[in-house]
Protein backbone atom coordinates (compact mmCIF):
# COMPACT_ATOMS: atom_id res chain seq x y z
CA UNK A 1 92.55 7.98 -52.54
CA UNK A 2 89.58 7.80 -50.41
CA UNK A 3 85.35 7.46 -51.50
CA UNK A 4 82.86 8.13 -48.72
CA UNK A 5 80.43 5.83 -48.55
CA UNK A 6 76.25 7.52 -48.46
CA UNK A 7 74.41 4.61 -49.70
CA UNK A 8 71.25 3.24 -47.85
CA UNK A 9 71.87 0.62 -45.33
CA UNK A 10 71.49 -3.08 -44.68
CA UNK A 11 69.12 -4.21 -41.90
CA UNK A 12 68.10 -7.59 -41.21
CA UNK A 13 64.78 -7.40 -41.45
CA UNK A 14 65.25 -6.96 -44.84
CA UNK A 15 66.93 -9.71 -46.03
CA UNK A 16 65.26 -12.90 -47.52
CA UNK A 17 65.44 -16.09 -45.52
CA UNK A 18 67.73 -18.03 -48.24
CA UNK A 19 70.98 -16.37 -49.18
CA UNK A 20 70.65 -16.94 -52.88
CA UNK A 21 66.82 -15.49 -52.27
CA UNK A 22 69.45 -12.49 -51.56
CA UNK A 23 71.76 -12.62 -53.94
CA UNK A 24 68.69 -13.07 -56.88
CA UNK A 25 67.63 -9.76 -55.44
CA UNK A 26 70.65 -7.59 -55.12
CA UNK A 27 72.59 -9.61 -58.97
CA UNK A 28 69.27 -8.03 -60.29
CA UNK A 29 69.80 -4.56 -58.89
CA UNK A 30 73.12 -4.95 -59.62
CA UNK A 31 72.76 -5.63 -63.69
CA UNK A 32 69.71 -3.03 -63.64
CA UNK A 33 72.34 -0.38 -62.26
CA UNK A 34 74.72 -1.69 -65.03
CA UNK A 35 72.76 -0.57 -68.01
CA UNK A 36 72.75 2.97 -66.94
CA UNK A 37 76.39 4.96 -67.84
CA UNK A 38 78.58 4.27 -65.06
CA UNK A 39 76.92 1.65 -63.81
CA UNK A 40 77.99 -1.91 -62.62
CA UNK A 41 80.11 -3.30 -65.30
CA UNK A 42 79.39 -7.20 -66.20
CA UNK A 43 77.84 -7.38 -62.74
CA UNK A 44 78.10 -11.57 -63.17
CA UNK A 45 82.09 -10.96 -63.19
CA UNK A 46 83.47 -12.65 -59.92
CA UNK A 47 86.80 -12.86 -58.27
CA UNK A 48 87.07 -17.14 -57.76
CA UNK A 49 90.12 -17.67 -55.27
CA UNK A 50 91.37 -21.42 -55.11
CA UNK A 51 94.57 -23.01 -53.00
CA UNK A 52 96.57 -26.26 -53.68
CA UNK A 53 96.98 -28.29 -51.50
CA UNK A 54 99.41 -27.03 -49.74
CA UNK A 55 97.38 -23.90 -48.90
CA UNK A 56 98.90 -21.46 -51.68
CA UNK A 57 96.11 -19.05 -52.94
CA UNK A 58 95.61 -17.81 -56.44
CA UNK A 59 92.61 -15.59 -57.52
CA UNK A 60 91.16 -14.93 -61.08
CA UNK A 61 87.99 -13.34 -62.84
CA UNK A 62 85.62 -15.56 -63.75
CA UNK A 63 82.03 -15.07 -65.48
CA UNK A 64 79.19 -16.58 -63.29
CA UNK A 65 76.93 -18.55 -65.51
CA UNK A 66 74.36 -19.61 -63.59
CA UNK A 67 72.70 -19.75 -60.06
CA UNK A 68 70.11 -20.76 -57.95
CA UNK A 69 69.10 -22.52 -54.75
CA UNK A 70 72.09 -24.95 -55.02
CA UNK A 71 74.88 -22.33 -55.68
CA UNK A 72 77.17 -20.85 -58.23
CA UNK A 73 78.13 -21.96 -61.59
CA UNK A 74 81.06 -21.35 -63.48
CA UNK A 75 82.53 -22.89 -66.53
CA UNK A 76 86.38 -24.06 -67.57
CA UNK A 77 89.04 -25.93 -68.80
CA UNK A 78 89.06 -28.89 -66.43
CA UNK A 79 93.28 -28.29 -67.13
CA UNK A 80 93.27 -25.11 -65.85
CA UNK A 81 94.96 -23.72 -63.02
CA UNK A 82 92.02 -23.40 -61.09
CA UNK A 83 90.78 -26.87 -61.85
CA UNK A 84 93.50 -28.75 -60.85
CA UNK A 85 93.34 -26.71 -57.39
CA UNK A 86 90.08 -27.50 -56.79
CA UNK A 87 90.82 -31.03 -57.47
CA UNK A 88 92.86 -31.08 -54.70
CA UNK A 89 91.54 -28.73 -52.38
CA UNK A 90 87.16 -28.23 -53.18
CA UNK A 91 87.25 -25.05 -50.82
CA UNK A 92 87.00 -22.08 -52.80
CA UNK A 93 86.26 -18.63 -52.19
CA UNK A 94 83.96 -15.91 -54.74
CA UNK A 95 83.74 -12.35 -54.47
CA UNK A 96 81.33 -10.12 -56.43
CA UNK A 97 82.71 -6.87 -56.70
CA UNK A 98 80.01 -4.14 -57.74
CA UNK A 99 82.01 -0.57 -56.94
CA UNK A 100 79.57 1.55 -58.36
CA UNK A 101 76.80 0.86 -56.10
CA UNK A 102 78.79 0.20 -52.56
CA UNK A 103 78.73 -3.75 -52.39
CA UNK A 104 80.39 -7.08 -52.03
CA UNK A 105 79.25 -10.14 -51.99
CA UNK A 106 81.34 -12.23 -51.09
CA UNK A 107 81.20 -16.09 -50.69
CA UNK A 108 82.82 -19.29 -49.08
CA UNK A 109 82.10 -22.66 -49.86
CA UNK A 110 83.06 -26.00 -51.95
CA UNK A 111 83.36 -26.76 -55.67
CA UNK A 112 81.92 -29.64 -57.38
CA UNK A 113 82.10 -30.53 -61.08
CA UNK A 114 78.89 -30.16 -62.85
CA UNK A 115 76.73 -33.34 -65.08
CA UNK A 116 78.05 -33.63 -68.76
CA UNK A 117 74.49 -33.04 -69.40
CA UNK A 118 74.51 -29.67 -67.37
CA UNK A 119 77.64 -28.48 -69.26
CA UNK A 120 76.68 -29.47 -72.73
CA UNK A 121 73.04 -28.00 -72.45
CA UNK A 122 75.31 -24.28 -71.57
CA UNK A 123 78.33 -25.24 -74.43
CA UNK A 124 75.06 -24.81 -76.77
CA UNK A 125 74.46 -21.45 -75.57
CA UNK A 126 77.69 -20.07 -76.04
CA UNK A 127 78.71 -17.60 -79.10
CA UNK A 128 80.00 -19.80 -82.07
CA UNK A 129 83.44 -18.23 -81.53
CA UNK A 130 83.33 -18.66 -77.63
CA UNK A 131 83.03 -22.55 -78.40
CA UNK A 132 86.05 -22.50 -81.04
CA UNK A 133 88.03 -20.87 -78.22
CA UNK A 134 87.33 -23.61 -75.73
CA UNK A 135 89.30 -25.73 -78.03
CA UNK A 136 91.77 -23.69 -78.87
CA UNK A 137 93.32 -22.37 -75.77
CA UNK A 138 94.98 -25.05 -73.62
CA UNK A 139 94.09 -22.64 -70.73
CA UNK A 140 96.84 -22.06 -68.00
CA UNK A 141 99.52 -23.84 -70.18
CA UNK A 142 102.46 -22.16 -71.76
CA UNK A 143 101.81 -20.99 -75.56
CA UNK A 144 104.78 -20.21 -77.94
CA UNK A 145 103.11 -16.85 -79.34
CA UNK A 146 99.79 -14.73 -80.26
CA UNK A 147 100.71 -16.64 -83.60
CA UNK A 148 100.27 -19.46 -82.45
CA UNK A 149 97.00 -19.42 -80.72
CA UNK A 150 95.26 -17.65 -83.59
CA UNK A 151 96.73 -20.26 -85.88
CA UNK A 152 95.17 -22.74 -83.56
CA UNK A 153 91.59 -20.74 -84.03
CA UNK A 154 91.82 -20.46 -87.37
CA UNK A 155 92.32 -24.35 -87.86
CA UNK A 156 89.20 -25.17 -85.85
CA UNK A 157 87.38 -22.19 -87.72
CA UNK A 158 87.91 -24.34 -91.01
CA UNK A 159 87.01 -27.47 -89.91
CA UNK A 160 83.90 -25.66 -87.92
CA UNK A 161 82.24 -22.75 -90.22
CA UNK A 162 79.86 -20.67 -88.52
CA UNK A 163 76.59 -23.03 -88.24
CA UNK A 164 78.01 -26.04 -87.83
CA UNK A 165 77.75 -28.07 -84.74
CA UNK A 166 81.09 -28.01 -82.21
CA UNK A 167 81.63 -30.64 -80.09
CA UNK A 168 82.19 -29.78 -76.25
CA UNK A 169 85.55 -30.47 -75.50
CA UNK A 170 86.06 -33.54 -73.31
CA UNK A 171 88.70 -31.18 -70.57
CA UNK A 172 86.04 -28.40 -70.52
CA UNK A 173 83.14 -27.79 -67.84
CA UNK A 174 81.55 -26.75 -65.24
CA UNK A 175 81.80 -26.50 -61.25
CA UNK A 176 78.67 -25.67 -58.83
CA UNK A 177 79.91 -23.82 -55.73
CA UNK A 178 77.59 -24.79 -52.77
CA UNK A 179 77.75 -22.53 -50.45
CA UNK A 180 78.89 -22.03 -46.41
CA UNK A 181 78.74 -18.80 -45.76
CA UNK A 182 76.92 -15.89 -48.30
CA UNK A 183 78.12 -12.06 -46.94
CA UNK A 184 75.95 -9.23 -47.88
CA UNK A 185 78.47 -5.97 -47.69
CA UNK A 186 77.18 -2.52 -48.60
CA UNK A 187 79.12 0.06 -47.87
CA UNK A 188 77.98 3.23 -45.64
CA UNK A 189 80.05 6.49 -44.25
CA UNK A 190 83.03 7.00 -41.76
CA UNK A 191 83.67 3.59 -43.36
CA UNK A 192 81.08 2.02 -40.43
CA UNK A 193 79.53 -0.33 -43.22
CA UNK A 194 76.77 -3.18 -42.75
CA UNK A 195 77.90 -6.42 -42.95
CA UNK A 196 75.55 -9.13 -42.79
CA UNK A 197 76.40 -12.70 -42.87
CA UNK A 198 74.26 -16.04 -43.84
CA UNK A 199 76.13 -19.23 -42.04
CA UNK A 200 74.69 -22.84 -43.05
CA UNK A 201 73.34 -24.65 -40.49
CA UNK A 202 73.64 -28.33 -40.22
CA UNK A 203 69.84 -29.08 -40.52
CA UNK A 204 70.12 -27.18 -43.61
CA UNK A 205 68.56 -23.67 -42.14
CA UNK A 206 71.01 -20.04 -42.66
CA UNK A 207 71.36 -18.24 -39.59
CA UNK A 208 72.25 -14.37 -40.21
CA UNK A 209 74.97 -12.53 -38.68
CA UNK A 210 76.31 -9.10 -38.43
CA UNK A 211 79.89 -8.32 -38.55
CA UNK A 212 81.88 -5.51 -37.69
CA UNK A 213 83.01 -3.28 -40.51
């Protein structure tokens, strides 16, 4: 099962001078492409790969929420798997993977726990139901059954009708990944792709590098 690769290339004298200057321009590409058929599907959907502490990896999909010049923002159940990893080991990795147009991005860097503030003003955004689920699902922990869990919902659903105000749960929120390193990958033929690499400098510059496919 092979795909070649004919999409336009990466040069660096196209690229912004910030990484997320980048990444603003290529997410919107990215979620324009995904409102044609075929297109990228949930283009904000990102692989977010943790390790304990004793360097075992685990990977998951994740929605990114939010971005700019600081990072990446996820949300969560501060119980989760995930969570407690990054509690004991901050370096995580994120990987955007948008097939239908060639390209990674992919991203290294540390996790921080957003402001209560920060996660209650985006706990207001989401879907009525979405917020009832944040309470319901002890995420990462063993349930009984299906039964269960939807008896769980429908308990909060009661005591919460549609239009009245949920509380954020106190285990739930956000982390802000800050980013190291920010690679730009778009694929091109005989599998010779462009790879092009912002690395943080300590004065708080990027400087750009090309890797070898």
């Amino acid at each position: 099962m092979r795909k070649q690769y004919r999409a336009a290339g990466l040069d660096e004298t196209g690229l912004a001078e910030h990484p997320m200057e980048q990444f603003a321009r290529w997410f919107a590409q990215a979620a324009a492409h995904g409102e044609a058929r075929g297109g990228v599907y949930e283009p904000n959907a990102m692989v977010v790969s943790t390790a304990d502490a004793a360097g075992r990896p685990s990977s998951r999909t994740v929605l990114l929420k939010q971005y700019d010049e600081r990072g990446f923002v996820f949300f969560t159940n501060y119980e989760s798997r995930k969570a407690r990893e990054l509690a004991e080991n901050p370096h995580v990795s994120l990987l955007f993977p948008w097939h239908p147009v060639a390209r990674q991005v992919v991203v290294t860097g540390t996790a921080r726990r957003t402001g209560r503030d920060e996660t209650a003003a985006y706990f207001r955004t989401r879907p009525h139901g979405s917020q009832l689920g944040a309470w319901a699902s002890a995420q990462s922990s063993v349930v009984g059954s299906r039964d269960e869990l939807d008896a769980s919902y429908a308990e909060l659903a009661a005591r919460y009708p549609e239009g009245a105000q949920v509380p954020v749960p106190p285990e739930w929120g956000g982390f802000r990944v800050s980013p190291r390193t920010v690679e730009f990958w778009q694929g091109r033929e005989n599998r010779l792709h462009d790879r092009l690499r912002y690395v943080a400098e300590p004065d708080g510059g990027w400087v750009v590098e090309r890797l070898s496919p």
